[in-house]
N, C-alpha and C. Protein backbone atom coordinates (compact mmCIF):
# COMPACT_ATOMS: atom_id res chain seq x y z
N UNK A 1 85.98 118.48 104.94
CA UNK A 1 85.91 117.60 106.08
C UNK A 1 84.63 117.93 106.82
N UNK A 2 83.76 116.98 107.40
CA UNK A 2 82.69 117.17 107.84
C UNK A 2 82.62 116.11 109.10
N UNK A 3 82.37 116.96 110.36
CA UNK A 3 82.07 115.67 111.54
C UNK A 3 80.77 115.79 111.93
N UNK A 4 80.23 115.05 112.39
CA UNK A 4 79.10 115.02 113.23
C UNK A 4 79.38 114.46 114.77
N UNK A 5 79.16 115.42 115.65
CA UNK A 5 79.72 115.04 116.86
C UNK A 5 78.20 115.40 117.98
N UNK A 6 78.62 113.83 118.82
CA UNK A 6 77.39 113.41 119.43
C UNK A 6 77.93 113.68 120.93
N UNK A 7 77.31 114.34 121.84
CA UNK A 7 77.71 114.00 123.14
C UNK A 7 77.24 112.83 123.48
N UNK A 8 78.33 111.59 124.70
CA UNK A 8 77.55 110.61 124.41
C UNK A 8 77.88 110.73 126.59
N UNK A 9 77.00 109.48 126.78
CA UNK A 9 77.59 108.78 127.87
C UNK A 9 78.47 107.59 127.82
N UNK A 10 77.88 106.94 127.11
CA UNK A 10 78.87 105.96 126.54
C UNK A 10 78.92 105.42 124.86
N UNK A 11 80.12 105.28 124.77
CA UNK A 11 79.94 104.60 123.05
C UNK A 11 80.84 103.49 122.61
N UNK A 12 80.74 103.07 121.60
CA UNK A 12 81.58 101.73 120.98
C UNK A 12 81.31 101.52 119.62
N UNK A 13 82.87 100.97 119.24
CA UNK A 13 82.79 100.89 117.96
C UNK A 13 83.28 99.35 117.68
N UNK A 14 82.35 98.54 116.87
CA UNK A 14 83.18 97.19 116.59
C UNK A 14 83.22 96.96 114.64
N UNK A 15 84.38 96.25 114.64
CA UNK A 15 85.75 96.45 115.36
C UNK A 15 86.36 97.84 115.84
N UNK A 16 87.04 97.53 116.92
CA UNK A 16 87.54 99.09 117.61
C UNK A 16 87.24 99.27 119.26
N UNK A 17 87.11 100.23 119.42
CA UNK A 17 87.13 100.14 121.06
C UNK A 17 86.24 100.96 121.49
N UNK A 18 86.09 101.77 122.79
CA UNK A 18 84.79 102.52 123.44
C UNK A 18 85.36 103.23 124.23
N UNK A 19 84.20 104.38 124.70
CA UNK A 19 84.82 105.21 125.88
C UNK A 19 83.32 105.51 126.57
N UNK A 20 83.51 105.57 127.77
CA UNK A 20 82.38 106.53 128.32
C UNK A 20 82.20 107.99 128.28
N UNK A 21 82.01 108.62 129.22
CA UNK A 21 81.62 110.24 129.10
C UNK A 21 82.33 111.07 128.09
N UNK A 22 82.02 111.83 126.81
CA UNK A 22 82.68 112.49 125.95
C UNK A 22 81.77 112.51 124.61
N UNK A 23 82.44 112.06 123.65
CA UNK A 23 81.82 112.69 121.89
C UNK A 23 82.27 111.73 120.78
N UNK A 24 81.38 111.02 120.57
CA UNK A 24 81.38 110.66 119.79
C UNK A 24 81.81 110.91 118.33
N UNK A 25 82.33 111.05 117.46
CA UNK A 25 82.88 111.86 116.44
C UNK A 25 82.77 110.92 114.99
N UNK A 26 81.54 111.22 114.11
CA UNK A 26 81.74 110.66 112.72
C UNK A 26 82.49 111.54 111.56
N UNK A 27 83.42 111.32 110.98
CA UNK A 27 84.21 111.94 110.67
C UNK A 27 84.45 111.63 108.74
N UNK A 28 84.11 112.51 107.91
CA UNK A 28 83.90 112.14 106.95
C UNK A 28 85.20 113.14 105.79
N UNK A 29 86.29 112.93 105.55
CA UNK A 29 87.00 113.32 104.39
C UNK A 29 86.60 113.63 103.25
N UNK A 30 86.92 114.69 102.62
CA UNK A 30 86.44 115.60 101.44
C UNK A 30 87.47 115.39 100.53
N UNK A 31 87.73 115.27 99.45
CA UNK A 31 88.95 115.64 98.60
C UNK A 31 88.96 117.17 98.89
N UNK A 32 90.27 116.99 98.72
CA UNK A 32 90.47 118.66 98.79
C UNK A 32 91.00 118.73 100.08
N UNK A 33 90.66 117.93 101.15
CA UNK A 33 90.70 118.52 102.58
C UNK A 33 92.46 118.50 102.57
N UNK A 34 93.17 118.81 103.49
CA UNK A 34 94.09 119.23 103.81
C UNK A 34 94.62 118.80 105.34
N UNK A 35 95.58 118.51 105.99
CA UNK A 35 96.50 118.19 107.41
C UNK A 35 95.47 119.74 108.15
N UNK A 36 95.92 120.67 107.28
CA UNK A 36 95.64 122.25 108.65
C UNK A 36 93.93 121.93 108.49
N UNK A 37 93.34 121.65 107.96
CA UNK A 37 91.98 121.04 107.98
C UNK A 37 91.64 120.27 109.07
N UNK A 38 92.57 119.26 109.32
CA UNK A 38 92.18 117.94 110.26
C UNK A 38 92.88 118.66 111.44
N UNK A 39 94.21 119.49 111.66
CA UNK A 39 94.33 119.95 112.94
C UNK A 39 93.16 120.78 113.88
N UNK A 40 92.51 121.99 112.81
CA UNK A 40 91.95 122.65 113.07
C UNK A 40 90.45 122.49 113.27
N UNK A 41 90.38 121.15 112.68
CA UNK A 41 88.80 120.85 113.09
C UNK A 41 88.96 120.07 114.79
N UNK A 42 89.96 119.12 114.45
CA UNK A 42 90.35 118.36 115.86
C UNK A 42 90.37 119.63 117.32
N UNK A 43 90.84 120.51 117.07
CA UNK A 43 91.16 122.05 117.87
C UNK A 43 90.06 122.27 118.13
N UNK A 44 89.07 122.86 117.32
CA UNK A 44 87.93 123.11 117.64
C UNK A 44 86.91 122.11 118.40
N UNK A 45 86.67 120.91 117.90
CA UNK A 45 85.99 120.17 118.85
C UNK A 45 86.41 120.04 120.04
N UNK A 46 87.81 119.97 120.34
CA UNK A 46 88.42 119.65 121.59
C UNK A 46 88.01 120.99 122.47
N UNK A 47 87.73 121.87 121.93
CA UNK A 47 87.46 123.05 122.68
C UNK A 47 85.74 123.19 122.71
N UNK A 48 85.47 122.99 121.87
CA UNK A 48 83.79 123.33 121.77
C UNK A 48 83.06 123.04 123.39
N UNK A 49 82.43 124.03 123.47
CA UNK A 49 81.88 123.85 124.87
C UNK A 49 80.24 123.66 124.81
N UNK A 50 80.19 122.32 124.72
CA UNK A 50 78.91 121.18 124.84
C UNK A 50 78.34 120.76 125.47
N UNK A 51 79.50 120.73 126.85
CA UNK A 51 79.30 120.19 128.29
C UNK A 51 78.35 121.24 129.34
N UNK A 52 77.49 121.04 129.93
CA UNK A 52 76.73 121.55 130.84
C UNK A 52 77.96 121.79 132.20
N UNK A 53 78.24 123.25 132.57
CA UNK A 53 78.74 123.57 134.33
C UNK A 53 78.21 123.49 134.83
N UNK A 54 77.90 124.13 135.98
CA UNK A 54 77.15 124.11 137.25
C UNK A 54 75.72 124.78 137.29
N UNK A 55 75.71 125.57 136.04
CA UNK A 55 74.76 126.32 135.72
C UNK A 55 73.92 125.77 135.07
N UNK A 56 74.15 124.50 134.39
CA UNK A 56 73.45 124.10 133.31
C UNK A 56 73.78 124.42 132.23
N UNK A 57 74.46 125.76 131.81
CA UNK A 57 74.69 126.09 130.62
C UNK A 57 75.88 125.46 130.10
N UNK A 58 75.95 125.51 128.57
CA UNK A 58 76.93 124.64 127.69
C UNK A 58 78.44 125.61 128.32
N UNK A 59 79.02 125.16 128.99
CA UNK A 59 80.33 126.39 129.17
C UNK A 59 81.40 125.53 129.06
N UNK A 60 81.17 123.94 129.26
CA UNK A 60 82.41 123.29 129.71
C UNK A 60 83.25 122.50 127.97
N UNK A 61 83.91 122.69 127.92
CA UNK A 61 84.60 121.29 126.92
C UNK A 61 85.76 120.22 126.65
N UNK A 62 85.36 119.66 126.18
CA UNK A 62 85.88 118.43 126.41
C UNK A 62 87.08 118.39 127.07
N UNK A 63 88.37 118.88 126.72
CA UNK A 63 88.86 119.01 127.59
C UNK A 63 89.06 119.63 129.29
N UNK A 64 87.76 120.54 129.26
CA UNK A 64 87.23 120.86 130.56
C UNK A 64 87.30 119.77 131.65
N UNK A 65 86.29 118.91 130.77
CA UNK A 65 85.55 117.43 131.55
C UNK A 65 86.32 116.58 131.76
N UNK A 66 87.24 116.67 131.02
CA UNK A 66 88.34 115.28 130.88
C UNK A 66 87.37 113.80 130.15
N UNK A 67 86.71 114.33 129.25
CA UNK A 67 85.82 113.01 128.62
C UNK A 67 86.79 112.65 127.45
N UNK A 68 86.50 111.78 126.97
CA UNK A 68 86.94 111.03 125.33
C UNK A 68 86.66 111.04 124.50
N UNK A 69 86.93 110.89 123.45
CA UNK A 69 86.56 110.83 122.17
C UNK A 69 86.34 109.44 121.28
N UNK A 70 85.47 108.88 120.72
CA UNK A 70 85.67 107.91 119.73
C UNK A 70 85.48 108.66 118.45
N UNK A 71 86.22 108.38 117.80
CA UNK A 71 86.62 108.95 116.52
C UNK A 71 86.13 107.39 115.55
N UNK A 72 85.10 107.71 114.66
CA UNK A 72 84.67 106.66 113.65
C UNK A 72 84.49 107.66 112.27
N UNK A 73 85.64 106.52 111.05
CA UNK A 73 85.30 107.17 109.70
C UNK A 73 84.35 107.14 109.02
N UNK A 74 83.50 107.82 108.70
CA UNK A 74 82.29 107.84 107.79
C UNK A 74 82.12 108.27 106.21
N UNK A 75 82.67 107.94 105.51
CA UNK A 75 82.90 108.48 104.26
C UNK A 75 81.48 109.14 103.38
N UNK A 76 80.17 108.40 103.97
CA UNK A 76 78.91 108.46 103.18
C UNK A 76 78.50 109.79 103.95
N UNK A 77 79.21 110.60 105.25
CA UNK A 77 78.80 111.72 105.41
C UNK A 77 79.18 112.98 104.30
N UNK A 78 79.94 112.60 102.95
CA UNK A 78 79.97 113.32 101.91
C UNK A 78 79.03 112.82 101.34
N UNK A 79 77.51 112.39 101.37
CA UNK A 79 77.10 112.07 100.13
C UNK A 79 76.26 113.30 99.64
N UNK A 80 76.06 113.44 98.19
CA UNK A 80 75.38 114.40 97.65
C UNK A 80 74.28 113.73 96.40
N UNK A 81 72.68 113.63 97.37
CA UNK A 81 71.60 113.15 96.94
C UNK A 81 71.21 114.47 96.04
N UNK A 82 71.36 115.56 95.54
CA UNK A 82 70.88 116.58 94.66
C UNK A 82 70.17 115.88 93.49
N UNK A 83 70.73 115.09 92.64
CA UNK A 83 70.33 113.99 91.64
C UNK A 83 70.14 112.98 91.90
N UNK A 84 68.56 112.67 91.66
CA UNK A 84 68.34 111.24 92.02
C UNK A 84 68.42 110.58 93.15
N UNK A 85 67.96 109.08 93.17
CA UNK A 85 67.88 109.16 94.82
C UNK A 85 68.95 107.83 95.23
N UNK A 86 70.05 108.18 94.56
CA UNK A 86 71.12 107.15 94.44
C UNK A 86 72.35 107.96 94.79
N UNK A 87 72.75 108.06 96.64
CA UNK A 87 73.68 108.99 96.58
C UNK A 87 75.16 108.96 95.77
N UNK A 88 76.21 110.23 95.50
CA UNK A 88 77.21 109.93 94.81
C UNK A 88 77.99 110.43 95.95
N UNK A 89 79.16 109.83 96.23
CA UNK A 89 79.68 110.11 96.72
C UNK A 89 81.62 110.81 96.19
N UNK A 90 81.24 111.18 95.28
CA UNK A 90 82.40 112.05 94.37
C UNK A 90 82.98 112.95 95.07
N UNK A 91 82.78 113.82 96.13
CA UNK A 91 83.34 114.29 97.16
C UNK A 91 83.96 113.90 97.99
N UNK A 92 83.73 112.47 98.28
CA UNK A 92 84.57 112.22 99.39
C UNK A 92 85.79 112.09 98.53
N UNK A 93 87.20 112.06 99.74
CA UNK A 93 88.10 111.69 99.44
C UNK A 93 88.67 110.22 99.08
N UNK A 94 89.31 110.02 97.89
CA UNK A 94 89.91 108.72 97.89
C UNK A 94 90.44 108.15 99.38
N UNK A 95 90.47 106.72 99.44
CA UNK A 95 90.60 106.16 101.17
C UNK A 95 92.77 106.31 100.95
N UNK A 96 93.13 106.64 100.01
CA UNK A 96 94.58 106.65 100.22
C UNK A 96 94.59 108.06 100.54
N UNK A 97 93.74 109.09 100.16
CA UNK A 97 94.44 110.32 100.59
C UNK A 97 93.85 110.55 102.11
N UNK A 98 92.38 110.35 101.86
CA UNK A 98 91.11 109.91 103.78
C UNK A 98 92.05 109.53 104.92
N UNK A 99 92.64 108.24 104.38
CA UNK A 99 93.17 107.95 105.54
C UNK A 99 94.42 108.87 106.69
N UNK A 100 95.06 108.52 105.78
CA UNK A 100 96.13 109.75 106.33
C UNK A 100 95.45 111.16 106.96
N UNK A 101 94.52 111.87 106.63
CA UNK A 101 93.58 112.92 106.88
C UNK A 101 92.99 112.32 108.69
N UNK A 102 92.30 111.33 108.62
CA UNK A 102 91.99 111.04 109.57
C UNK A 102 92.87 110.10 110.41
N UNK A 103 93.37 110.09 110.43
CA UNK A 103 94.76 109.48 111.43
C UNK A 103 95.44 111.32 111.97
N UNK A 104 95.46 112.03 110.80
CA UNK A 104 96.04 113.29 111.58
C UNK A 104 95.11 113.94 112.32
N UNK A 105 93.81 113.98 112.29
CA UNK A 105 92.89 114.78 113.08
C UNK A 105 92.96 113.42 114.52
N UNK A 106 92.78 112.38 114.40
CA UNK A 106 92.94 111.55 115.45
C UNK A 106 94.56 112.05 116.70
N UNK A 107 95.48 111.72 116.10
CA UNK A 107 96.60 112.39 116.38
C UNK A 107 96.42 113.89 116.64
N UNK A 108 96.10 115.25 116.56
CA UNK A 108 95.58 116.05 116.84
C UNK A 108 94.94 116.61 118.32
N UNK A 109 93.68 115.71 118.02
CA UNK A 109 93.35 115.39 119.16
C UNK A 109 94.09 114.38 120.38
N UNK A 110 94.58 113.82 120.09
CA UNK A 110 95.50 113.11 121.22
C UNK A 110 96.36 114.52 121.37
N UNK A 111 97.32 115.03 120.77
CA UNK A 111 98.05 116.11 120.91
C UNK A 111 97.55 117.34 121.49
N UNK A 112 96.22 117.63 121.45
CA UNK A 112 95.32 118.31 122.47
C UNK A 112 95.01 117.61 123.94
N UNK A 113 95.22 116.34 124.60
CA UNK A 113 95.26 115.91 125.70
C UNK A 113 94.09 115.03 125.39
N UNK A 114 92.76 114.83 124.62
CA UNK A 114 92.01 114.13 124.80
C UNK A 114 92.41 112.85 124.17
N UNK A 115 91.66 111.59 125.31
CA UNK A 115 92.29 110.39 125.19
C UNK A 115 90.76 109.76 124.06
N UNK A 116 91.25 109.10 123.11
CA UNK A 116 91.14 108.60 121.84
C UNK A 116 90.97 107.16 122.04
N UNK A 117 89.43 106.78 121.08
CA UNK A 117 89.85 105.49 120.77
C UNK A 117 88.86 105.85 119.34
N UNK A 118 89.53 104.74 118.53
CA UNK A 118 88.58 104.92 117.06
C UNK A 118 88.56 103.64 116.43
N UNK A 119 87.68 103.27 115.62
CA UNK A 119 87.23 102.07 115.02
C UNK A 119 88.21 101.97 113.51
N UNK A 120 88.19 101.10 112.68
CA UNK A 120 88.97 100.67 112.25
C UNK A 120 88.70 101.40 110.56
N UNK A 121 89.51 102.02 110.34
CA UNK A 121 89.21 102.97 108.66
C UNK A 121 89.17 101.97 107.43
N UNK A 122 87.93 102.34 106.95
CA UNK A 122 87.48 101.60 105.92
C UNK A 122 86.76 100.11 106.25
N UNK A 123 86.78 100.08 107.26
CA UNK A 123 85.71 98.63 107.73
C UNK A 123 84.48 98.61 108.23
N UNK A 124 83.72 97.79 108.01
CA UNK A 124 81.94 98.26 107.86
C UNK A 124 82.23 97.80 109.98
N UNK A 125 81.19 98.60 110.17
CA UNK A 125 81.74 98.67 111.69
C UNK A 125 79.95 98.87 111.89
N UNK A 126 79.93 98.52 113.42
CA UNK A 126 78.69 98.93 113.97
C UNK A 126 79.41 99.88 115.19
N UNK A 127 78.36 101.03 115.35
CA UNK A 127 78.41 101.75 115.87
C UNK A 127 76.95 102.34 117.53
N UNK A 128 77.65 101.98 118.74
CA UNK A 128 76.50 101.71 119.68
C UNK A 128 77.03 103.32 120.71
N UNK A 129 75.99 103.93 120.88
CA UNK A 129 76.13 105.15 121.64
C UNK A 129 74.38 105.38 122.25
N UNK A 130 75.02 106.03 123.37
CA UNK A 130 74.00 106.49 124.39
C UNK A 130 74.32 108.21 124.28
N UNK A 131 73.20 108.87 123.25
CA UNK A 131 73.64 110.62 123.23
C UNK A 131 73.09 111.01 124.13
N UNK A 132 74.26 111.70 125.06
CA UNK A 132 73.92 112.70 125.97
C UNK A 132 72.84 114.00 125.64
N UNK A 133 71.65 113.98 126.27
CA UNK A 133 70.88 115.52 126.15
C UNK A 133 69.45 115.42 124.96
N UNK A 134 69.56 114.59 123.99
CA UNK A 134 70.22 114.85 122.98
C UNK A 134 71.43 115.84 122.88
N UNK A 135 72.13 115.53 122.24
CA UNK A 135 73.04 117.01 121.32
C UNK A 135 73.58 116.33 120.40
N UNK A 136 73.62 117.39 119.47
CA UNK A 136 74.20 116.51 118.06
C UNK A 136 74.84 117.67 117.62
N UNK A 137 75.96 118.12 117.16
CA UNK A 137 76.47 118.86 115.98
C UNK A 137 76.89 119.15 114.78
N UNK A 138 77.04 119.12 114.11
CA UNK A 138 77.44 118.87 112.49
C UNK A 138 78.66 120.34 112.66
N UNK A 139 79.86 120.17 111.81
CA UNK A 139 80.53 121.25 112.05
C UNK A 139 81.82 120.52 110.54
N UNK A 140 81.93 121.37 109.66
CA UNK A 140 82.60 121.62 108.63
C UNK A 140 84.10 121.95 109.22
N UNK A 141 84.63 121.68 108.07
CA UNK A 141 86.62 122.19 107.97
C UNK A 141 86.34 123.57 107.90
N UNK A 142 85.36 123.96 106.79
CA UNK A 142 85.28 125.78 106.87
C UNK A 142 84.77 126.20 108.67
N UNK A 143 84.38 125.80 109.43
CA UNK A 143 84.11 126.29 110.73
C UNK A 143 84.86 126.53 112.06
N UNK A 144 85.93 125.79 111.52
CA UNK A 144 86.72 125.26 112.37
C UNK A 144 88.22 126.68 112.49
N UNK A 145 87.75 127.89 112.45
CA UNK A 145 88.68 128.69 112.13
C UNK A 145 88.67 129.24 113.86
């Protein structure tokens, strides 16, 4: 499982819905991945401290802030260009086992208190965000311990 998580000010997903202040979340399924995978990555972001305190420094997170999450599936964040310049995407997970995967890290995070909205799994979607700071993260199922 692999996310890429954006601090945003605001974001939107069509089809799907939007949130202001919080993180954007592209969220990409691995075969292999696992439920304690999607809890434990959901755990960790919800905690990751991204958010600037009073100090300026990153101390606060998401649930600190009380920001949101949009949660969007990205399957092509498994791709593996090593050969050729035609990515394969053989890593990702099939969308019957994906889905379920990302519905539980969605759920997860709701079950951590942060309020959720996410775009629609498996539909070509546009995706509109304003990143806070920049900041960008990339953060694996292996990280999430």
């Amino acid at each position: 499982m692999k996310a890429v998580i954006q601090r945003v000010s605001r974001a939107a997903v069509t089809p799907g819905g939007s949130i202001g202040p919080g993180l954007c979340i592209l969220l990409g399924v691995a075969a292999g991945d696992t439920a304690a995978d999607a809890d434990a990555l959901a755990a960790k972001i919800a905690r990751l401290r991204i958010f600037a305190g009073e100090d300026g420094r990153f101390d606060r997170s998401l649930l600190d802030t009380g920001g949101a999450a949009l949660v969007v599936s990205q399957f092509t964040l498994l791709a593996d260009t090593r050969k050729g310049n035609r990515p394969s995407f053989a890593d990702a997970a099939r969308p019957e086992e994906a889905e379920p995967l990302y519905e539980g890290f969605v759920t997860a995070l709701r079950d951590a208190g942060v309020a959720v909205e996410t775009g629609v799994f498996g539909a070509r979607m546009e995706v509109e965000l304003v990143n806070d700071g920049p900041v960008t993260i990339v953060l694996g199922a292996d990280q999430a311990g």
